[in-house]
PDB file of N, CA and C in Angstrom:
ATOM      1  N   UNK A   1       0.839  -1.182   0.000  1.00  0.00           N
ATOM      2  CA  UNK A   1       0.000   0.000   0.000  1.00  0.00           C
ATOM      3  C   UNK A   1       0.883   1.244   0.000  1.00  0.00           C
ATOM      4  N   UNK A   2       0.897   1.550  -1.254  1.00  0.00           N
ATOM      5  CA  UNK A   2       1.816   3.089  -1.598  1.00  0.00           C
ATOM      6  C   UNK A   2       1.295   4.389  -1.780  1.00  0.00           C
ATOM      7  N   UNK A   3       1.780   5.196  -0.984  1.00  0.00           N
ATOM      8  CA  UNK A   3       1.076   6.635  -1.392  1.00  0.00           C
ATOM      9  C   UNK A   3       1.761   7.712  -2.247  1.00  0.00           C
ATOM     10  N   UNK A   4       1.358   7.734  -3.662  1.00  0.00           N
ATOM     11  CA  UNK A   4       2.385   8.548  -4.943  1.00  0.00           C
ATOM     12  C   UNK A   4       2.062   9.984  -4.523  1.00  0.00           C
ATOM     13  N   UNK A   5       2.542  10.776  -5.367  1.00  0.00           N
ATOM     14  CA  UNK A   5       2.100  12.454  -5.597  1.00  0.00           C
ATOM     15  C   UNK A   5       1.674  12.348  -6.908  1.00  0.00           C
ATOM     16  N   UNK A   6       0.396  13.165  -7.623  1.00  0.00           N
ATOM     17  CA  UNK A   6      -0.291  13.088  -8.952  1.00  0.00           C
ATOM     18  C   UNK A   6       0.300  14.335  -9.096  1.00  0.00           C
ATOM     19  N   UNK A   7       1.382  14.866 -10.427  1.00  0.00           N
ATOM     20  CA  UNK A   7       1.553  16.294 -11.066  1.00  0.00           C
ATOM     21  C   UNK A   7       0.566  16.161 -11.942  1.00  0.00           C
ATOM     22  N   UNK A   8       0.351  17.721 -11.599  1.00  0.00           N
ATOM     23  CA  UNK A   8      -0.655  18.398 -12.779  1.00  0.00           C
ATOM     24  C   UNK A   8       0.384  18.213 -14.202  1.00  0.00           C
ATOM     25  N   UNK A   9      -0.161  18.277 -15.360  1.00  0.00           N
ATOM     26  CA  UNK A   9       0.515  18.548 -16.884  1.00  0.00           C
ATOM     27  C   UNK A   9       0.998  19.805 -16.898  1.00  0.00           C
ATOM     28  N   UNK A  10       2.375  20.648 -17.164  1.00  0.00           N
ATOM     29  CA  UNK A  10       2.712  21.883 -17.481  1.00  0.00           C
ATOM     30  C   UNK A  10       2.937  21.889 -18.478  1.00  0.00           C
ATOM     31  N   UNK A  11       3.070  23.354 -19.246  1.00  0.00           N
ATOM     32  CA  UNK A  11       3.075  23.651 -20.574  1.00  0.00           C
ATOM     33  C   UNK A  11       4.709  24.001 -21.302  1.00  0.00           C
ATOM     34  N   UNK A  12       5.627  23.678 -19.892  1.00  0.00           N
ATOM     35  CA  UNK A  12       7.349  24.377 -19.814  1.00  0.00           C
ATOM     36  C   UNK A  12       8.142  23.025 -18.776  1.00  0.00           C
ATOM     37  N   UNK A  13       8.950  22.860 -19.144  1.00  0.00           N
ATOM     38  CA  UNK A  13       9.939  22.161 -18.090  1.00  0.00           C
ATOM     39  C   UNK A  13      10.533  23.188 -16.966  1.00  0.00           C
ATOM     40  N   UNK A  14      10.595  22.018 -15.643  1.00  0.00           N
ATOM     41  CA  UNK A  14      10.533  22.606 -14.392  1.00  0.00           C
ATOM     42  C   UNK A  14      11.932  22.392 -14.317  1.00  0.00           C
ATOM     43  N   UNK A  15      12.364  23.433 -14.058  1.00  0.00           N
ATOM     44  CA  UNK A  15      14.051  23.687 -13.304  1.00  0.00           C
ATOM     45  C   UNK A  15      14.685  23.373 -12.352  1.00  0.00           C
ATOM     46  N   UNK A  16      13.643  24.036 -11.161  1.00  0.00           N
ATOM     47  CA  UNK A  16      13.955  23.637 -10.132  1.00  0.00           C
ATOM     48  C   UNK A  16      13.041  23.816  -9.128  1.00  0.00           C
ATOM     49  N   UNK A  17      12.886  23.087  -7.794  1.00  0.00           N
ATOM     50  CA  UNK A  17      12.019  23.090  -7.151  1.00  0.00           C
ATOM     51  C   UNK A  17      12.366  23.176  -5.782  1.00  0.00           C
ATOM     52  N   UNK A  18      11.897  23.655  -4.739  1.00  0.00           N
ATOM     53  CA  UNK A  18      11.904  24.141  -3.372  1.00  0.00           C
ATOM     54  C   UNK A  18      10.819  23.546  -2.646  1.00  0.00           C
ATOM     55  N   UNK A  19      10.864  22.731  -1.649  1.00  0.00           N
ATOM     56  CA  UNK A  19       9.872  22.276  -0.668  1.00  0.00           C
ATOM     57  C   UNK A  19       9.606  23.200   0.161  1.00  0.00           C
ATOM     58  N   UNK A  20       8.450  23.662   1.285  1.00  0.00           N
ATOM     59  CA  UNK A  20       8.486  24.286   2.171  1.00  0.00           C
ATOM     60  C   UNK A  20       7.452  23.327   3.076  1.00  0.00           C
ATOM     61  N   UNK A  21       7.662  23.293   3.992  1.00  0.00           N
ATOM     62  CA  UNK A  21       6.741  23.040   5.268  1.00  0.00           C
ATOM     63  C   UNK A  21       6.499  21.887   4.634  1.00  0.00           C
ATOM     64  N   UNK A  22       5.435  21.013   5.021  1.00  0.00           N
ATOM     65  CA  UNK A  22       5.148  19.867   4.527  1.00  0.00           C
ATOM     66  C   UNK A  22       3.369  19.683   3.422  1.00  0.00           C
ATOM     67  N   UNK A  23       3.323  21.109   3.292  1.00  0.00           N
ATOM     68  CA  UNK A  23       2.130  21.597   2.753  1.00  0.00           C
ATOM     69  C   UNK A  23       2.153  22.118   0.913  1.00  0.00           C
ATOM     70  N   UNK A  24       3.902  23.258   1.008  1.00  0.00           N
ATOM     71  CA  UNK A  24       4.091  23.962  -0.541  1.00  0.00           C
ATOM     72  C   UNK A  24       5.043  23.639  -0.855  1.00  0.00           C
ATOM     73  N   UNK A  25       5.032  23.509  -2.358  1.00  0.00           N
ATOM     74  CA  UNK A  25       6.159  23.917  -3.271  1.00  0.00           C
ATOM     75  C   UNK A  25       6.079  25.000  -3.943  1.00  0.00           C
ATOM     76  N   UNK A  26       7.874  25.153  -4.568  1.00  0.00           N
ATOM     77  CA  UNK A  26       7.686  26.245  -5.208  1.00  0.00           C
ATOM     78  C   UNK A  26       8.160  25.629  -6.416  1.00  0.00           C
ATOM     79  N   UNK A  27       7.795  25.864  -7.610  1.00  0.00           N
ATOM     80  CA  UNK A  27       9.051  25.181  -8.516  1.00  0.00           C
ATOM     81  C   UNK A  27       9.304  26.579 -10.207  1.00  0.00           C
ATOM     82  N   UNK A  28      10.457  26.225  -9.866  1.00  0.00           N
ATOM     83  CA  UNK A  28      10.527  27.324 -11.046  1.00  0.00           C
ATOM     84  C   UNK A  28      10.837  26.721 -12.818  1.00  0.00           C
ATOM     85  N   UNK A  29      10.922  27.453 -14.057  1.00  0.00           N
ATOM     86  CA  UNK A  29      10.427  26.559 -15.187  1.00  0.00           C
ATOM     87  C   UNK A  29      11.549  27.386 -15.723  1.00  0.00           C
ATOM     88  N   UNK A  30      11.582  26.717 -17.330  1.00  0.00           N
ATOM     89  CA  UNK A  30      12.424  27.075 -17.743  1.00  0.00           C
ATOM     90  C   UNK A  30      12.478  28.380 -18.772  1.00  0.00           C
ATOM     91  N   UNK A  31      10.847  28.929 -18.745  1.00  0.00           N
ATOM     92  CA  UNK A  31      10.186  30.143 -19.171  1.00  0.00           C
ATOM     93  C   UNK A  31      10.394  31.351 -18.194  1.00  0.00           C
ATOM     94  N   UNK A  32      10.859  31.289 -16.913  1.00  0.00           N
ATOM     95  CA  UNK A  32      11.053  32.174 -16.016  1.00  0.00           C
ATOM     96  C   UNK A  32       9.829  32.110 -15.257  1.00  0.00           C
ATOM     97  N   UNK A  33       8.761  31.654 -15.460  1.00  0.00           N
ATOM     98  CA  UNK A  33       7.771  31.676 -14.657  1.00  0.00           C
ATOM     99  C   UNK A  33       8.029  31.024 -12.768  1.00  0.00           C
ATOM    100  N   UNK A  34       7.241  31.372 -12.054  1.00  0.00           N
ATOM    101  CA  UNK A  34       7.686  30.580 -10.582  1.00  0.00           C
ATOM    102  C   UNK A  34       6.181  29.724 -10.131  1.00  0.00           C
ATOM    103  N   UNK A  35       6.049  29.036  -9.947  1.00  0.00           N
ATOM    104  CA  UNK A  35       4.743  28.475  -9.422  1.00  0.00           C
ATOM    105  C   UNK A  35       4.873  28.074  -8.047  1.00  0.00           C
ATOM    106  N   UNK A  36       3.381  28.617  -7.556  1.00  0.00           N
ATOM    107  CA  UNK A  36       3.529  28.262  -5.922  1.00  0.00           C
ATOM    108  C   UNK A  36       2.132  26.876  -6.151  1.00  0.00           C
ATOM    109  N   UNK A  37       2.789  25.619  -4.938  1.00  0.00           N
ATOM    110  CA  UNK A  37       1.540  24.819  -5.446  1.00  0.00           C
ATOM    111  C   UNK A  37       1.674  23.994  -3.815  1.00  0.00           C
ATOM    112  N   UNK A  38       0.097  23.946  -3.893  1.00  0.00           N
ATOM    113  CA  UNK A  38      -0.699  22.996  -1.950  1.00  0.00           C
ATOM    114  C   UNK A  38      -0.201  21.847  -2.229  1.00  0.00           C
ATOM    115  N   UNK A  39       0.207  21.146  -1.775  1.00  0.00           N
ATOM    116  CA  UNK A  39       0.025  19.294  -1.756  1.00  0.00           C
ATOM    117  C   UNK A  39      -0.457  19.532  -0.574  1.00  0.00           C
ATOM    118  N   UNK A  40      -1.749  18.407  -1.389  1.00  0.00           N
ATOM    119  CA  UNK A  40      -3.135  18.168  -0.424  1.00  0.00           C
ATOM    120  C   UNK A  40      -3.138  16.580  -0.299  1.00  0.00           C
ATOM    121  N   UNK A  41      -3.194  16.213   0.277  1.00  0.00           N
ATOM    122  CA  UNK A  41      -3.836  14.322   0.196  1.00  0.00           C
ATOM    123  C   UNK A  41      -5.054  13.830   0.353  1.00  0.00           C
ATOM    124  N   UNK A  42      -5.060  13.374  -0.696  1.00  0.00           N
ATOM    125  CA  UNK A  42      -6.669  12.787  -1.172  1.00  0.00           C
ATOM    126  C   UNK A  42      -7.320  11.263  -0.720  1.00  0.00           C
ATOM    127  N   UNK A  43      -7.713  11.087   0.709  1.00  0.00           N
ATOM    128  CA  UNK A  43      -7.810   9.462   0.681  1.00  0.00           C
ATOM    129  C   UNK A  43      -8.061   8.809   0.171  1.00  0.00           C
ATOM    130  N   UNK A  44      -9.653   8.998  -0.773  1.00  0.00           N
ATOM    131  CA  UNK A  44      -9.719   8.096  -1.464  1.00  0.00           C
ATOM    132  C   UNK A  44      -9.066   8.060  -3.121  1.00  0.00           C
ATOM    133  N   UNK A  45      -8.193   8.364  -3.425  1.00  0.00           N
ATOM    134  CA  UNK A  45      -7.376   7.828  -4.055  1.00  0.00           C
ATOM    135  C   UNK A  45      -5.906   7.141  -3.587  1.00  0.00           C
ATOM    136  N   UNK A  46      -5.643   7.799  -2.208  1.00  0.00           N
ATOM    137  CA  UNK A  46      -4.247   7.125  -1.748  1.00  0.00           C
ATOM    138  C   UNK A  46      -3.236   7.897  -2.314  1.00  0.00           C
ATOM    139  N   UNK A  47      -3.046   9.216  -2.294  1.00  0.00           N
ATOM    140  CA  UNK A  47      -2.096   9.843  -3.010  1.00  0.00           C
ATOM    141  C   UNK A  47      -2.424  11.710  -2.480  1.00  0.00           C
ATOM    142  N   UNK A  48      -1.033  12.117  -2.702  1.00  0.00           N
ATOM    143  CA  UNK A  48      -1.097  13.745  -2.997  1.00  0.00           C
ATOM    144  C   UNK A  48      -1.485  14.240  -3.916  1.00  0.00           C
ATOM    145  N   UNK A  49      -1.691  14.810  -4.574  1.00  0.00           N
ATOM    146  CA  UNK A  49      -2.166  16.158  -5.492  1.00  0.00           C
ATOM    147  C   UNK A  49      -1.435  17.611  -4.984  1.00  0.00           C
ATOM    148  N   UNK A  50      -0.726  17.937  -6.286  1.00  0.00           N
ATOM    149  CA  UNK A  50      -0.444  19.157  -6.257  1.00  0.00           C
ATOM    150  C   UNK A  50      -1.855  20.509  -6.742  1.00  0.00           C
ATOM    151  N   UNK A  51      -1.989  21.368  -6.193  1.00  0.00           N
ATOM    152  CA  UNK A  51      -2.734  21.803  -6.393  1.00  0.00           C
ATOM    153  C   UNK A  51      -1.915  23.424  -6.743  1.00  0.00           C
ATOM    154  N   UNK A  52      -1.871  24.074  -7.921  1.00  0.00           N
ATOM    155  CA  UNK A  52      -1.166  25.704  -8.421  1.00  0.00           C
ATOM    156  C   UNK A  52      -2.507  26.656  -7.137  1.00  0.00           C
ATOM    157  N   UNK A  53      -1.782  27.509  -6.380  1.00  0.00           N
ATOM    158  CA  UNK A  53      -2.511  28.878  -5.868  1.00  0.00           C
ATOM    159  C   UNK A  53      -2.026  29.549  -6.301  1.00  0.00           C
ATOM    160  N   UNK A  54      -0.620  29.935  -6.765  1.00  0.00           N
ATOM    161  CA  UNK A  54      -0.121  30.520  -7.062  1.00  0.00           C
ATOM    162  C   UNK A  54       0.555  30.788  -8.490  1.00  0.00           C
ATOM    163  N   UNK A  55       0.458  31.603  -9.380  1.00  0.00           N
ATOM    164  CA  UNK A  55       2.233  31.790 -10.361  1.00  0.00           C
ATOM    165  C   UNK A  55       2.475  33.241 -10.389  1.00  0.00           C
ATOM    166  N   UNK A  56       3.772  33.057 -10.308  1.00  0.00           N
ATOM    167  CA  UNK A  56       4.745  34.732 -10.295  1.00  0.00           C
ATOM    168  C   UNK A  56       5.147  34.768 -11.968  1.00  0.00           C
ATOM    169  N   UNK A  57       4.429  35.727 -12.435  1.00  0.00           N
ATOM    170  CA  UNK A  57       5.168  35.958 -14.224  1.00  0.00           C
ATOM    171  C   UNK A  57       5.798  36.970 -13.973  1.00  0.00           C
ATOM    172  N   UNK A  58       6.177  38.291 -13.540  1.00  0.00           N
ATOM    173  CA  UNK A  58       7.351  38.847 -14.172  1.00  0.00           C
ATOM    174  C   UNK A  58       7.780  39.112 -13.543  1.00  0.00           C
ATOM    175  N   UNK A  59       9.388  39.834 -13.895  1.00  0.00           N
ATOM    176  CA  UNK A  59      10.701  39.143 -13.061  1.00  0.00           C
ATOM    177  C   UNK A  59      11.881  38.394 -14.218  1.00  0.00           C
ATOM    178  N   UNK A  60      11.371  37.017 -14.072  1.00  0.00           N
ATOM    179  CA  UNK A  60      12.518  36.457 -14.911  1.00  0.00           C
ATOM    180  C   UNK A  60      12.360  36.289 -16.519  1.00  0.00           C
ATOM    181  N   UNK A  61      13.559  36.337 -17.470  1.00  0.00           N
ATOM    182  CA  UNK A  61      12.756  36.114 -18.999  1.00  0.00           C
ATOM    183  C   UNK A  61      14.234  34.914 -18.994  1.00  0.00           C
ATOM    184  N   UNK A  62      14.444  34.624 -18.038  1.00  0.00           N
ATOM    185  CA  UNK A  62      15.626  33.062 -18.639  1.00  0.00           C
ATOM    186  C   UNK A  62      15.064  31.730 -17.673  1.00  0.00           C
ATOM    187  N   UNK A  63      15.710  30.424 -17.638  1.00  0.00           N
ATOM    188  CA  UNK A  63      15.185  29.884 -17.170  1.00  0.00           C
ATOM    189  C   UNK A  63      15.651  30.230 -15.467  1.00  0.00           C
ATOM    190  N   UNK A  64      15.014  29.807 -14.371  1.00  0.00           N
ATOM    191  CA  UNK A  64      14.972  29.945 -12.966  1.00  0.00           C
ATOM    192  C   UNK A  64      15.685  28.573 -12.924  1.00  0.00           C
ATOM    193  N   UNK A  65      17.077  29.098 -11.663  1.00  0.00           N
ATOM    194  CA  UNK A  65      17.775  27.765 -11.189  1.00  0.00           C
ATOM    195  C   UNK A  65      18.128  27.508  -9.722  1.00  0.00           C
ATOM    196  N   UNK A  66      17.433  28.682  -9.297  1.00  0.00           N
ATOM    197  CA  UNK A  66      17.583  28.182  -7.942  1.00  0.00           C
ATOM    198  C   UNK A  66      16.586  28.937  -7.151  1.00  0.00           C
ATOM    199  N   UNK A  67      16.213  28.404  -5.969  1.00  0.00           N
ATOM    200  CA  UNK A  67      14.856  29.107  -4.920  1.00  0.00           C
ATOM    201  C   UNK A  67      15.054  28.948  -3.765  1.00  0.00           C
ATOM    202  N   UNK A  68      14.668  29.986  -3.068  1.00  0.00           N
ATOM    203  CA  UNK A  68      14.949  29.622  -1.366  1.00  0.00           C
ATOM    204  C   UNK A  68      13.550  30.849  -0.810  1.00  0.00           C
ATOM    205  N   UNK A  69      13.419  30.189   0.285  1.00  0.00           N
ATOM    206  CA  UNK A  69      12.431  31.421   1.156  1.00  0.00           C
ATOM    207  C   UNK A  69      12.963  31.581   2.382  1.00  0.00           C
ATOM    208  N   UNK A  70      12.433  32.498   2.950  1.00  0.00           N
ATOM    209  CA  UNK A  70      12.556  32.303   4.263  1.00  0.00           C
ATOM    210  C   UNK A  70      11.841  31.767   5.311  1.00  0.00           C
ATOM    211  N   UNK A  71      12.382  31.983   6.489  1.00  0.00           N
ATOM    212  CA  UNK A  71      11.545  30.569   7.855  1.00  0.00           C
ATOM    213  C   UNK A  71      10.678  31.059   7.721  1.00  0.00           C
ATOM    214  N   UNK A  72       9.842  32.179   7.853  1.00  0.00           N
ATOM    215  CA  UNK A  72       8.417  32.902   8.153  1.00  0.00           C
ATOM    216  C   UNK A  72       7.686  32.527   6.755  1.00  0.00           C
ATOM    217  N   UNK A  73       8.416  31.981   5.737  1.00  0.00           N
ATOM    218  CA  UNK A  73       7.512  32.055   4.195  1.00  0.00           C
ATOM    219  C   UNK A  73       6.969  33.558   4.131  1.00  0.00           C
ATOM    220  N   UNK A  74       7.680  34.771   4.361  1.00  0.00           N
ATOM    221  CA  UNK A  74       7.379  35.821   3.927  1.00  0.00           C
ATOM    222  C   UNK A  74       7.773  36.158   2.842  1.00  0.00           C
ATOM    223  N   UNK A  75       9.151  35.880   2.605  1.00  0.00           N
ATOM    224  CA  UNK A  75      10.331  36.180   1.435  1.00  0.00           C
ATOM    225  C   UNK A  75      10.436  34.811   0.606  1.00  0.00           C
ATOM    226  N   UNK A  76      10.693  35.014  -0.756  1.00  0.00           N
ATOM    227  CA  UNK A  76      10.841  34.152  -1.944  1.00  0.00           C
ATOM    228  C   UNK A  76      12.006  34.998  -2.541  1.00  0.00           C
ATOM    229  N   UNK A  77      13.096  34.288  -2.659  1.00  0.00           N
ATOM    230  CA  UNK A  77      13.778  34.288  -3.236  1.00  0.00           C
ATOM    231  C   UNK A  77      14.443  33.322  -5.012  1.00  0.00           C
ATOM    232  N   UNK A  78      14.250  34.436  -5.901  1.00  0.00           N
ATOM    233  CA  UNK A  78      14.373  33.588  -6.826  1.00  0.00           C
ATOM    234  C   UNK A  78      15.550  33.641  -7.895  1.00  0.00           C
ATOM    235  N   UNK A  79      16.384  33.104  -8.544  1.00  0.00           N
ATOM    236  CA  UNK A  79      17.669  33.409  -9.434  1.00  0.00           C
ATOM    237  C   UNK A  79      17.348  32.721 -10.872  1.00  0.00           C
ATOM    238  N   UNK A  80      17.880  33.090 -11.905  1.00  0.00           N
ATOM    239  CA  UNK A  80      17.869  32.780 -13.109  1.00  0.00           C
ATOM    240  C   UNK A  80      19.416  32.456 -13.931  1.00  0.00           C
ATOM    241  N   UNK A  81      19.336  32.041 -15.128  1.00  0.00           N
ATOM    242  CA  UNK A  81      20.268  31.752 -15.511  1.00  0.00           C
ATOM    243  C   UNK A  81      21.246  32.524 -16.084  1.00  0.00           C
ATOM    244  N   UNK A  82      20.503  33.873 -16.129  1.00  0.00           N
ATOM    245  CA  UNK A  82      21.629  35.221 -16.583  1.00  0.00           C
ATOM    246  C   UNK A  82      21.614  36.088 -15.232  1.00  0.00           C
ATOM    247  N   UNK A  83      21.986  35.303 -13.877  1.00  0.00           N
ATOM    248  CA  UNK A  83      22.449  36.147 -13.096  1.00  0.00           C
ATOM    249  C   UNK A  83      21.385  37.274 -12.449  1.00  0.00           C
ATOM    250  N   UNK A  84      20.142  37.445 -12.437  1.00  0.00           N
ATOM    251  CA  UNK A  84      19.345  37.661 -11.704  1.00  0.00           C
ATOM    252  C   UNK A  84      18.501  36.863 -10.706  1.00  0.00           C
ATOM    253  N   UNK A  85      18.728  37.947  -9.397  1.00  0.00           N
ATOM    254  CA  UNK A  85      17.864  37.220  -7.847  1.00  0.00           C
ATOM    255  C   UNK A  85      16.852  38.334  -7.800  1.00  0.00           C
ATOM    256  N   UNK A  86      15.584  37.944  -7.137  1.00  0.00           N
ATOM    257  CA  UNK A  86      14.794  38.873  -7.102  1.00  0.00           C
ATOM    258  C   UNK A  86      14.404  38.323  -5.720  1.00  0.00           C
ATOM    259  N   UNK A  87      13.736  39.153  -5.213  1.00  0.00           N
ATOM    260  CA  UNK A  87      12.891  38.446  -3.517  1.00  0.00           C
ATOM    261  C   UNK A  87      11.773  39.148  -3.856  1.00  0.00           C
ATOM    262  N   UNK A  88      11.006  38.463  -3.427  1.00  0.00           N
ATOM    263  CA  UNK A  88       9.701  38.716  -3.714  1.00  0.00           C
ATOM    264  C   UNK A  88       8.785  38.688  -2.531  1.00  0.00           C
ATOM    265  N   UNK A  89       7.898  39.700  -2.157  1.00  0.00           N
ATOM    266  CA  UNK A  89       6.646  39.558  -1.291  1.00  0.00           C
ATOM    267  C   UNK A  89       5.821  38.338  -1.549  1.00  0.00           C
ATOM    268  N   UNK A  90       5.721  37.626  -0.474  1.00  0.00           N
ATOM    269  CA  UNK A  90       4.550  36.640  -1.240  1.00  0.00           C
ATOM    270  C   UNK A  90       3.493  36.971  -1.014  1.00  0.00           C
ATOM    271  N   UNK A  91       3.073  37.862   0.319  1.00  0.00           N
ATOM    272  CA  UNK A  91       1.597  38.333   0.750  1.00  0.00           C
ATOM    273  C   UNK A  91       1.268  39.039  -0.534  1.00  0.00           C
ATOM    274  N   UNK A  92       1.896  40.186  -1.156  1.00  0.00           N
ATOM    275  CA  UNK A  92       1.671  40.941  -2.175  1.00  0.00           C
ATOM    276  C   UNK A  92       1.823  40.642  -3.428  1.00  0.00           C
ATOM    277  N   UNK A  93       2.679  39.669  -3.187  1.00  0.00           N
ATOM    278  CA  UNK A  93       2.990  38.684  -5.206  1.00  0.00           C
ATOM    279  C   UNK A  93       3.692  40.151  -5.481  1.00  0.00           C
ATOM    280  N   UNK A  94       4.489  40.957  -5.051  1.00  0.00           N
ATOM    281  CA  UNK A  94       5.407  41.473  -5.628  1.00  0.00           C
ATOM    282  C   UNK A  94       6.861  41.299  -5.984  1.00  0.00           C
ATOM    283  N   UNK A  95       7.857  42.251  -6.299  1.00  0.00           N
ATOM    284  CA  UNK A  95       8.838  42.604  -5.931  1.00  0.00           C
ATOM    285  C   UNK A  95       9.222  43.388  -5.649  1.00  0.00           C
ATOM    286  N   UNK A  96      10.164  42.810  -4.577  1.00  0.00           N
ATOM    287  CA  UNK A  96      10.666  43.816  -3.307  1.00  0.00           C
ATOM    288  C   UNK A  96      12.120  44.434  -3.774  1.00  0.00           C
ATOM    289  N   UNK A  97      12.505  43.792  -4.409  1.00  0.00           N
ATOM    290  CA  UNK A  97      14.173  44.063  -5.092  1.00  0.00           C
ATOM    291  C   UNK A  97      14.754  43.236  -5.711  1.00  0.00           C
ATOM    292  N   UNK A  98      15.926  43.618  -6.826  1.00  0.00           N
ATOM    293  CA  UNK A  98      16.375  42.842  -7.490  1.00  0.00           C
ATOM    294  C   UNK A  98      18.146  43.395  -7.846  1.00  0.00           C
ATOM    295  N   UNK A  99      18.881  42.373  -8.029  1.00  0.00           N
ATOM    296  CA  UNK A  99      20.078  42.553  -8.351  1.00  0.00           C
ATOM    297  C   UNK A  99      20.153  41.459  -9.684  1.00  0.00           C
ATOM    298  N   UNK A 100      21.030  42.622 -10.560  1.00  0.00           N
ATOM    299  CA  UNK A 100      21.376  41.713 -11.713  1.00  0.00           C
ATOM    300  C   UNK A 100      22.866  41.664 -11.812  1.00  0.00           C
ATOM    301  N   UNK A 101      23.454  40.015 -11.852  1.00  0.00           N
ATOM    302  CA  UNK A 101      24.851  40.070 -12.351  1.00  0.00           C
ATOM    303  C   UNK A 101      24.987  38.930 -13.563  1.00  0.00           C
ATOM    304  N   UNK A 102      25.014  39.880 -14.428  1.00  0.00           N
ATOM    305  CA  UNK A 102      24.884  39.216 -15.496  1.00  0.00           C
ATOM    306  C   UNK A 102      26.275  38.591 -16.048  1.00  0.00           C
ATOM    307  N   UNK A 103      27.161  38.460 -15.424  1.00  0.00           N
ATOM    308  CA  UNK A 103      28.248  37.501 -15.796  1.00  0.00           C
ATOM    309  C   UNK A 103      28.332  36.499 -15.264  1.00  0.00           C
ATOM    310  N   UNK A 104      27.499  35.829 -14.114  1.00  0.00           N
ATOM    311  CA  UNK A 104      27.692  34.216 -14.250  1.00  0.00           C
ATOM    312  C   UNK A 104      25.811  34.237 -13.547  1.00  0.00           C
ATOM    313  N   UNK A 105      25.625  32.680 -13.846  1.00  0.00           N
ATOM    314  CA  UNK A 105      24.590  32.522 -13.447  1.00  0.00           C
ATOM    315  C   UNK A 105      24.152  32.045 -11.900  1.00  0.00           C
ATOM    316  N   UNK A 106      23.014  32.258 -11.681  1.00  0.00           N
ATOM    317  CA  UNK A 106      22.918  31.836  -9.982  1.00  0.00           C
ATOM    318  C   UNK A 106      22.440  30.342  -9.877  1.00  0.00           C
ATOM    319  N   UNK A 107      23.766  29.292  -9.289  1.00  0.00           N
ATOM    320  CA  UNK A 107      23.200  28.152  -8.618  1.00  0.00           C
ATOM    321  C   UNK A 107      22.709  27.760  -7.973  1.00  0.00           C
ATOM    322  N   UNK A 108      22.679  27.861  -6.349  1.00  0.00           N
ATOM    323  CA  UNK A 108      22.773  27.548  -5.502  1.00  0.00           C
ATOM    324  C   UNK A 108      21.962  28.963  -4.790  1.00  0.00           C
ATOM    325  N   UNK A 109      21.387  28.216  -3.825  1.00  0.00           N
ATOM    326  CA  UNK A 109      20.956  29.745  -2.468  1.00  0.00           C
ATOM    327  C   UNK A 109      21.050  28.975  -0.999  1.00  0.00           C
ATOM    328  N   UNK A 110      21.990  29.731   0.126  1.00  0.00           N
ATOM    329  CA  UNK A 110      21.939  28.793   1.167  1.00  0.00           C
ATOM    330  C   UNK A 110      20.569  29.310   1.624  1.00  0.00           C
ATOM    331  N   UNK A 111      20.107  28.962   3.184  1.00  0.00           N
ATOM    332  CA  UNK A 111      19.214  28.841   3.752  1.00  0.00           C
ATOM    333  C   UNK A 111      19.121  30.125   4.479  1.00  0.00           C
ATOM    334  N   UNK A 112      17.350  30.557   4.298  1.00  0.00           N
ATOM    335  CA  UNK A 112      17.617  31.776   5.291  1.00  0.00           C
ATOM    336  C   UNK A 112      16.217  31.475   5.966  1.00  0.00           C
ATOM    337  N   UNK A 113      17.208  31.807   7.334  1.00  0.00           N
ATOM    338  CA  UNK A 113      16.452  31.777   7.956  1.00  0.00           C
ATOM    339  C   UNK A 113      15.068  32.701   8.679  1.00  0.00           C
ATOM    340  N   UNK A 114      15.782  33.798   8.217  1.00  0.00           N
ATOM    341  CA  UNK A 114      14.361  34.842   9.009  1.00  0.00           C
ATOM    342  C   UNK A 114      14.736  35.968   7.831  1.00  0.00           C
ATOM    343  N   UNK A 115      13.673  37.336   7.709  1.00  0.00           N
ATOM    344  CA  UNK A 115      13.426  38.226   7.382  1.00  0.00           C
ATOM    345  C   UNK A 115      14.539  39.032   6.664  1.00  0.00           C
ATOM    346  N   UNK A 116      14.885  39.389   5.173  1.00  0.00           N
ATOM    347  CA  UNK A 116      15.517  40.194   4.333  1.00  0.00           C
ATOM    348  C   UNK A 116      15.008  41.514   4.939  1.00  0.00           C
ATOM    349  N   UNK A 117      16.170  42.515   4.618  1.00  0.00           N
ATOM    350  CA  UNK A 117      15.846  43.492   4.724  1.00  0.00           C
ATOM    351  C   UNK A 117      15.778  44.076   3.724  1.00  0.00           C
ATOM    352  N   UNK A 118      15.304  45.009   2.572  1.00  0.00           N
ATOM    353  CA  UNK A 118      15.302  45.889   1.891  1.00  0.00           C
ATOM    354  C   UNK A 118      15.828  47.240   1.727  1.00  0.00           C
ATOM    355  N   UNK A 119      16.779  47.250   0.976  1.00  0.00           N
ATOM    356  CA  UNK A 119      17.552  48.553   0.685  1.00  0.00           C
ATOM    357  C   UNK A 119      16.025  49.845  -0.217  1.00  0.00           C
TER     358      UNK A 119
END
């Protein structure tokens, strides 16, 4: 007796993806788009379901390669493949700021733990 996760069909390949809590993901595509999505569990099928509440369109126009938030899930942090990070409000689905370094791309994001500040 196994319990899978059902993905929805997307219209872009997914880059990369970020767990949070045991409730969201985030996963980013290779269109620049960011998607925020519930895993819900469904008994009577025996499985998760991702469910989209969320997508962030602008911001990135390369693909997204790396994601991090913070402990509070206030801040989203997101990077692309020409060297832009953006953090993003999630209450507001904005952005809060962005740095571009467009000579190498962003891999990796360590872990943060509490609240960015904004210049």
């Amino acid at each position: 007796n196994q319990t899978g996760i059902i993905l929805p069909p997307t219209t872009t390949t997914t880059t990369t993806m970020k767990y949070y809590t045991s409730c969201h993901i985030f996963s980013g595509h290779k269109n620049g788009i960011i998607r925020i999505w519930s895993l819900i569990y469904k008994t009577e099928i025996n499985a998760f379901v991702l469910i989209r509440i969320k997508k962030l369109t602008s911001g990135h126009t390369s693909p997204i390669t790396a994601i991090n938030i913070t402990g509070n899930g206030n801040i989203l942090l997101t990077g692309d493949k020409n060297g832009k990070l953006i953090e993003w409000g999630l209450s507001e689905e904005t952005i809060k700021a962005f740095y571009n370094n467009k000579s190498s791309k962003i891999n990796t994001m360590t872990s943060i733990k509490d609240e960015i500040k904004s210049k």
